[in-house]
C-alpha atoms as a PDB file:
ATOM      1  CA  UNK A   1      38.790  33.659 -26.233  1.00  0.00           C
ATOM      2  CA  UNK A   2      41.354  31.185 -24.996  1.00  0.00           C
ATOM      3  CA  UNK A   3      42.690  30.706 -28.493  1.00  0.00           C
ATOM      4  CA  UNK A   4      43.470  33.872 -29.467  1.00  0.00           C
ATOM      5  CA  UNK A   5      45.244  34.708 -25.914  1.00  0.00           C
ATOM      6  CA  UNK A   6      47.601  31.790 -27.054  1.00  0.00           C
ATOM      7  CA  UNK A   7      48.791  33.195 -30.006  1.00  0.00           C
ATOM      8  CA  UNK A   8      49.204  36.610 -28.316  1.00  0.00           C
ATOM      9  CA  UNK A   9      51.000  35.185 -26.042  1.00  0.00           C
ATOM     10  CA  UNK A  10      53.529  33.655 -28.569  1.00  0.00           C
ATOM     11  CA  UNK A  11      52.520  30.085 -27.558  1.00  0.00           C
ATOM     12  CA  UNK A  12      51.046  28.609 -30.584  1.00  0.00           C
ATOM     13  CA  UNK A  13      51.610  29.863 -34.186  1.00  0.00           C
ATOM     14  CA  UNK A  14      50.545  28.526 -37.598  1.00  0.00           C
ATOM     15  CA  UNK A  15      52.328  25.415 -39.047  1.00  0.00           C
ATOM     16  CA  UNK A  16      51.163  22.665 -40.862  1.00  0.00           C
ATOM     17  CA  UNK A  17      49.020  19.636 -39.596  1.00  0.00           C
ATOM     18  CA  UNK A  18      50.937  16.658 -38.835  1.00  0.00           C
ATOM     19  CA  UNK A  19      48.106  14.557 -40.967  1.00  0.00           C
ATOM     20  CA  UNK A  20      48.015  16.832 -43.652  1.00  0.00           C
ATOM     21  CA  UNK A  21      50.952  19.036 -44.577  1.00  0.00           C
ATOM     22  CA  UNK A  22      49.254  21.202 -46.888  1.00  0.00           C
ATOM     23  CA  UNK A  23      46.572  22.427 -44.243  1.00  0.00           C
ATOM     24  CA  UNK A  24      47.801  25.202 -41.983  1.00  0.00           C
ATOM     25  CA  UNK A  25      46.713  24.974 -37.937  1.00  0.00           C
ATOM     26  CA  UNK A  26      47.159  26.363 -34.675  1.00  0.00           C
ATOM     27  CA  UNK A  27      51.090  24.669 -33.351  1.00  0.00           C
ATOM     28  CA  UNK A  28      52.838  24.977 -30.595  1.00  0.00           C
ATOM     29  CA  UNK A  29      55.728  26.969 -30.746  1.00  0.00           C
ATOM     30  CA  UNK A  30      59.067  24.526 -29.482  1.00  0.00           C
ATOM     31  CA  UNK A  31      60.909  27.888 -28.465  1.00  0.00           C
ATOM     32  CA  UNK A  32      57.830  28.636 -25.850  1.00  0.00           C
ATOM     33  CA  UNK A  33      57.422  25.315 -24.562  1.00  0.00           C
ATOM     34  CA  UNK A  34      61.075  24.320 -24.009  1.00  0.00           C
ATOM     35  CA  UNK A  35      61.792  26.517 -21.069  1.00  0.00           C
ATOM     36  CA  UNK A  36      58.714  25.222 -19.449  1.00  0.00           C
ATOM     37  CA  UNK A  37      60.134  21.674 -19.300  1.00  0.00           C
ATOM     38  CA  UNK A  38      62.549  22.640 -17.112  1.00  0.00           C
ATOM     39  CA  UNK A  39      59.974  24.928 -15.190  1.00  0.00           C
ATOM     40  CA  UNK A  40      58.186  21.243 -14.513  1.00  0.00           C
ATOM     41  CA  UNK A  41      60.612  19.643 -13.819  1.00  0.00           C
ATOM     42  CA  UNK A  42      62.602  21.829 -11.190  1.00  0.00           C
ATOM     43  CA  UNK A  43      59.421  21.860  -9.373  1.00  0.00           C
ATOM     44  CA  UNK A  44      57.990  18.184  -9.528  1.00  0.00           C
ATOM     45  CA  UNK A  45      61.202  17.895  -7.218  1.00  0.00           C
ATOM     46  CA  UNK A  46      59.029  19.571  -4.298  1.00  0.00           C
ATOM     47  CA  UNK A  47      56.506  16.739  -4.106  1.00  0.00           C
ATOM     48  CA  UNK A  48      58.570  13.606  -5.197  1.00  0.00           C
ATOM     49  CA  UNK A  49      59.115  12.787  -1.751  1.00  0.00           C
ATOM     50  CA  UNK A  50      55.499  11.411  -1.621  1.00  0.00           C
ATOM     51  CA  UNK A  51      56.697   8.731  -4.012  1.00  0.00           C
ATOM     52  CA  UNK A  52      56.419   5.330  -1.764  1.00  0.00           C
ATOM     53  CA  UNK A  53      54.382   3.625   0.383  1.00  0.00           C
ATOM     54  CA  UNK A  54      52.818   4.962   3.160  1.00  0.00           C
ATOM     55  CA  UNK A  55      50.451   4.104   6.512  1.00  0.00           C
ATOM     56  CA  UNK A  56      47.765   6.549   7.176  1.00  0.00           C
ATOM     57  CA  UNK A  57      44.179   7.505   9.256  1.00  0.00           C
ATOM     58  CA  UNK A  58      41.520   9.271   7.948  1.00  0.00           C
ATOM     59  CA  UNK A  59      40.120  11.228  11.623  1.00  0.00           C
ATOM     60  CA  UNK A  60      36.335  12.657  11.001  1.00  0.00           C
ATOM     61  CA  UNK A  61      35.111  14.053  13.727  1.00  0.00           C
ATOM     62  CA  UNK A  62      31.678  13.746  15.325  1.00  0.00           C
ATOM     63  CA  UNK A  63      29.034  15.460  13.883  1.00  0.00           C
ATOM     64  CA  UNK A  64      24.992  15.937  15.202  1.00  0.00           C
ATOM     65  CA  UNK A  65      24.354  12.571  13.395  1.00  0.00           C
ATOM     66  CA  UNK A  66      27.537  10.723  12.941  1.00  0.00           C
ATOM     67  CA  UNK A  67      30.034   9.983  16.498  1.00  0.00           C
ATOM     68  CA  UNK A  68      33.902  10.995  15.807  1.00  0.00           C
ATOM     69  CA  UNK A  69      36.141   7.969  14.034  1.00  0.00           C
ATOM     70  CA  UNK A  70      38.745   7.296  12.525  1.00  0.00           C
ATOM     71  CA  UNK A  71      40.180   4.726  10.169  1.00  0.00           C
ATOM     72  CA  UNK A  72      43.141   3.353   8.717  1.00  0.00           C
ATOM     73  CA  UNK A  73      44.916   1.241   5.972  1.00  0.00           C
ATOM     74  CA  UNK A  74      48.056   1.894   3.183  1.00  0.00           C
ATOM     75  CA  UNK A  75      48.392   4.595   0.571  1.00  0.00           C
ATOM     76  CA  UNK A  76      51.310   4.443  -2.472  1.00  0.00           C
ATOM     77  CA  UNK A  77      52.741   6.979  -4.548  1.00  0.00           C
ATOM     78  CA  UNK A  78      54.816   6.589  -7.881  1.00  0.00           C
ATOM     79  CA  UNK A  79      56.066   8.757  -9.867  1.00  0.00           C
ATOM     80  CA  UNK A  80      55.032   8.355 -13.237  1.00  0.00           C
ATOM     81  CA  UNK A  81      53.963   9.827 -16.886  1.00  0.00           C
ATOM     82  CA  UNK A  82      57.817  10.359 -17.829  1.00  0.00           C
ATOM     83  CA  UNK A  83      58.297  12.099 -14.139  1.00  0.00           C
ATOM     84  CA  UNK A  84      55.230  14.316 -15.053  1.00  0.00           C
ATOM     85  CA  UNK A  85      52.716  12.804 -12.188  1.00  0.00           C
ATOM     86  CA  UNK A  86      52.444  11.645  -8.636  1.00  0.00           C
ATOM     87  CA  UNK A  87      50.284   8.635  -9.464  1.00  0.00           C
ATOM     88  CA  UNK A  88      48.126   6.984  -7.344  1.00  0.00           C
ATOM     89  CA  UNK A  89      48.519   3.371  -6.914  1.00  0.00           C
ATOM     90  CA  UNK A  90      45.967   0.581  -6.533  1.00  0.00           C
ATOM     91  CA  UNK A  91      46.388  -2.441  -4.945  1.00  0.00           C
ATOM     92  CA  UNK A  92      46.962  -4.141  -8.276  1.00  0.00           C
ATOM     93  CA  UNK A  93      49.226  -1.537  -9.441  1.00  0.00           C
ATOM     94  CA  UNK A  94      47.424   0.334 -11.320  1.00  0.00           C
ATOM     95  CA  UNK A  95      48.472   3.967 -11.747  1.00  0.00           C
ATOM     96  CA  UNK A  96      45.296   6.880 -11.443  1.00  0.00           C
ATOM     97  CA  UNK A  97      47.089  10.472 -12.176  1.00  0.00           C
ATOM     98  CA  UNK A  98      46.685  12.236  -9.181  1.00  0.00           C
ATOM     99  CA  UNK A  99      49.153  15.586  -8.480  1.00  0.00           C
ATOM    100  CA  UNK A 100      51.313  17.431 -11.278  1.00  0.00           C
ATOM    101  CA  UNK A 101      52.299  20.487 -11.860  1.00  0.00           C
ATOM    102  CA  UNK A 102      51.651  22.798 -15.096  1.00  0.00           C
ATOM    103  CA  UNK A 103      54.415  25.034 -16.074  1.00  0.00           C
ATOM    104  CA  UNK A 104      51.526  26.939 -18.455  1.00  0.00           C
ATOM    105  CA  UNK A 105      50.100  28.606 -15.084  1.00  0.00           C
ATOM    106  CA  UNK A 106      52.562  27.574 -12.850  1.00  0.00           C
ATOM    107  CA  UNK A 107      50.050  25.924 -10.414  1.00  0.00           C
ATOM    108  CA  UNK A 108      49.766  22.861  -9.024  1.00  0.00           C
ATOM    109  CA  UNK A 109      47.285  20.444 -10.111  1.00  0.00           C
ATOM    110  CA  UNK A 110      45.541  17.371  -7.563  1.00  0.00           C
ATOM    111  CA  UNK A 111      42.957  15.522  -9.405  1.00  0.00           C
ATOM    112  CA  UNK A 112      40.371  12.968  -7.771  1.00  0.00           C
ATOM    113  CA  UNK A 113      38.517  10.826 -10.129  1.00  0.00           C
ATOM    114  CA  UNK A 114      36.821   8.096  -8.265  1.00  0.00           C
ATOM    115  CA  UNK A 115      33.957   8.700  -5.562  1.00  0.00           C
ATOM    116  CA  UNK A 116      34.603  11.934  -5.240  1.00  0.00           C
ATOM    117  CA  UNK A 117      35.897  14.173  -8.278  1.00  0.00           C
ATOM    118  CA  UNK A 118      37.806  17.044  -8.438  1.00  0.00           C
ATOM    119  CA  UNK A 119      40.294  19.244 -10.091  1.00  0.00           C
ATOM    120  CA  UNK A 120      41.732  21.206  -7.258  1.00  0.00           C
ATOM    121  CA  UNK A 121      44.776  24.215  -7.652  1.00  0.00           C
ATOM    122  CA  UNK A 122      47.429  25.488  -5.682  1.00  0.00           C
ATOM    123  CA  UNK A 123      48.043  28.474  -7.272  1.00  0.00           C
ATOM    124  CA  UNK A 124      50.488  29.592  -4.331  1.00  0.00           C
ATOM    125  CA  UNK A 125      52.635  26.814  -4.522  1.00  0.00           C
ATOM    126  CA  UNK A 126      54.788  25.507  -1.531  1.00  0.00           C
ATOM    127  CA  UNK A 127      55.543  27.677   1.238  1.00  0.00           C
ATOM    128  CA  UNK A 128      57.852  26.380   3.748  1.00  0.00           C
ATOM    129  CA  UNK A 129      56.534  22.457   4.014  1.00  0.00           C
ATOM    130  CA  UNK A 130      52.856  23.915   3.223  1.00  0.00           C
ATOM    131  CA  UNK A 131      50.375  23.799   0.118  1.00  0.00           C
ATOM    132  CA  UNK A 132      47.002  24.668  -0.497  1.00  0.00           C
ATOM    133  CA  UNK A 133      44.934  23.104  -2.950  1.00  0.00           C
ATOM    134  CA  UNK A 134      41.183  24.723  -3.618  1.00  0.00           C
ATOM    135  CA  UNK A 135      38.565  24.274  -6.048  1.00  0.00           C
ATOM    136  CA  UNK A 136      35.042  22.493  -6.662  1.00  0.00           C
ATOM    137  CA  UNK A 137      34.491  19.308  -5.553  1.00  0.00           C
ATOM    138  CA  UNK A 138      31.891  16.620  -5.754  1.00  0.00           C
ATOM    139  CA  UNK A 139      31.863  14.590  -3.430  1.00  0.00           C
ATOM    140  CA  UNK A 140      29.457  11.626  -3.227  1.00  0.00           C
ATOM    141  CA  UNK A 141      27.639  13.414  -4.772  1.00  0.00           C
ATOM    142  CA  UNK A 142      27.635  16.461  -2.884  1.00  0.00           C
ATOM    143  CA  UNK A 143      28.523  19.520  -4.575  1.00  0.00           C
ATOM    144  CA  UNK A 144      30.982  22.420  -2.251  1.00  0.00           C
ATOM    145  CA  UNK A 145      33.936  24.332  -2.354  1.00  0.00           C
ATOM    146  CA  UNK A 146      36.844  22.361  -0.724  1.00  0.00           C
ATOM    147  CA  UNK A 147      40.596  23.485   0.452  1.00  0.00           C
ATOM    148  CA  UNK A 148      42.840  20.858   1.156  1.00  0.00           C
ATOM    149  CA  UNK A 149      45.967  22.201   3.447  1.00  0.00           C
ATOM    150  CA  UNK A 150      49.322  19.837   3.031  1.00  0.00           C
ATOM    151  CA  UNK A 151      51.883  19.680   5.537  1.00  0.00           C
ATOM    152  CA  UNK A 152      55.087  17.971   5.643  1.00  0.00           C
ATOM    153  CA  UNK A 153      56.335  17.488   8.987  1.00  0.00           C
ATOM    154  CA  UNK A 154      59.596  15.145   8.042  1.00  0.00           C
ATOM    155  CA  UNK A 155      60.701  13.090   5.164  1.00  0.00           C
ATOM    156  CA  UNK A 156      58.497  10.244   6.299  1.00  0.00           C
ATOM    157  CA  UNK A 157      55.088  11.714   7.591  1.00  0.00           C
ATOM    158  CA  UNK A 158      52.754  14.139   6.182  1.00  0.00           C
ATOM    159  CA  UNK A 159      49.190  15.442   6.987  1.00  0.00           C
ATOM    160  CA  UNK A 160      46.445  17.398   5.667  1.00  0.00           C
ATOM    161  CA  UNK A 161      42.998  18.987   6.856  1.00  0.00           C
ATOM    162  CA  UNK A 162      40.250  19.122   4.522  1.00  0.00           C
ATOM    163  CA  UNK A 163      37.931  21.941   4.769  1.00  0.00           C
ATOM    164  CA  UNK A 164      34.566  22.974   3.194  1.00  0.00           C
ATOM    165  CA  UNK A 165      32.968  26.349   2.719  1.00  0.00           C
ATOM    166  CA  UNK A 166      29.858  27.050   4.530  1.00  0.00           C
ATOM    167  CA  UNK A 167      27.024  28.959   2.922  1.00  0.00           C
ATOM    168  CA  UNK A 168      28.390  31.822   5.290  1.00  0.00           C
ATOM    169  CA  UNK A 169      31.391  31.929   3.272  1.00  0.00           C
ATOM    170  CA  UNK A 170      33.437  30.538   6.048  1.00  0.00           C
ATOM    171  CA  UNK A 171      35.806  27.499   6.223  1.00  0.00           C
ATOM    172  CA  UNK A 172      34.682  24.433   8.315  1.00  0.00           C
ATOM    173  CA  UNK A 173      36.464  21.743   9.221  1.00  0.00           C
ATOM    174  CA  UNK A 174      35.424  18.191   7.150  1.00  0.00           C
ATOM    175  CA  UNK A 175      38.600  15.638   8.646  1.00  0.00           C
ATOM    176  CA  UNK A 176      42.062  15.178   8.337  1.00  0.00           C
ATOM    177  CA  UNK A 177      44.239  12.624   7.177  1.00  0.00           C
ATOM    178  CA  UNK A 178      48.278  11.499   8.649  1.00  0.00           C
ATOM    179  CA  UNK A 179      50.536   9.623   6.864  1.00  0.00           C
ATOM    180  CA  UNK A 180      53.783   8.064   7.862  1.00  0.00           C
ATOM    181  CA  UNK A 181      56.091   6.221   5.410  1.00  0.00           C
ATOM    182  CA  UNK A 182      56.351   2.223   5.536  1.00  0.00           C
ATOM    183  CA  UNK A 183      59.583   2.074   3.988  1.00  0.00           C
ATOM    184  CA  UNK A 184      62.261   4.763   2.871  1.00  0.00           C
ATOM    185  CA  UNK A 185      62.908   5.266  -0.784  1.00  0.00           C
END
């Protein structure tokens, strides 16, 4: 049970309720979370780059009913949530959480909440100018396994190639997306 793993683990302990002092519940315990702020934050530094505004194209190739395109518009980035998130950013400004990083598994986190909706992990972390994000995804309404593969080529442009897993258990290519920054930071 999750629960109990966190108070084996030291995590939480017993303390009183913050409504009602006299009640005794599960607490975090400051001395096991404060080394895990600077966990975060050490490596939120890897993806703050992506903070900005940026041109890309979506390229989907052809299919046996769909001919290959591609399309194109303007993606931005902010870092926000007290330098916790890589936010999304509308066109109005509006901020949608998006990419973080949880010092508790030390994985990273992309989330996609609109159209399609996911929860995606990179339990590897960086390598090089590389990350992998995999988990479940719905997309449109279709349900699959997706991988997401990252690459940073330079300080101003970054791709990645999404993939889905075939009932065979094998990898196959869905599209891929570039990116190339509009301004610097």
């Amino acid at each position: 049970m999750i629960i109990e793993e966190l108070f084996a683990r030291g995590v939480m302990t017993m303390g009183p309720s913050k409504t009602d002092p006299a009640r005794q519940i599960g607490v975090f315990r400051p001395e096991a979370l404060s080394p895990l702020q600077a966990i975060r934050a050490a490596e939120f530094e890897k993806f703050r780059w992506l903070a900005g505004s940026w041109h890309h194209e979506n390229r989907v190739p052809a299919t046996a009913h769909n001919p290959a395109y591609s399309d194109a518009g303007t993606s931005r980035f902010a870092v926000c949530e007290n330098d916790t998130w890589i936010c999304a950013l509308a066109p109005d400004g509006r901020e949608t959480r998006h990419i973080t990083f949880d010092p508790f598994s030390r994985q990273w986190i992309y989330v996609l909440t609109r159209g399609s909706y996911a929860i995606l992990r990179a339990r590897e972390g960086w390598h090089d100018n590389t990350i992998v994000f995999t988990g479940e995804m719905t997309m449109l309404g279709i349900d699959c396994r997706w991988r997401m593969t990252w690459s940073r080529h330079t300080a101003d442009a970054f791709s990645f190639v999404n993939e889905a897993l075939d009932p065979a258990g094998a990898w196959e290519y869905v599209d891929e997306w570039h990116f190339t920054r509009v301004e610097s930071k």
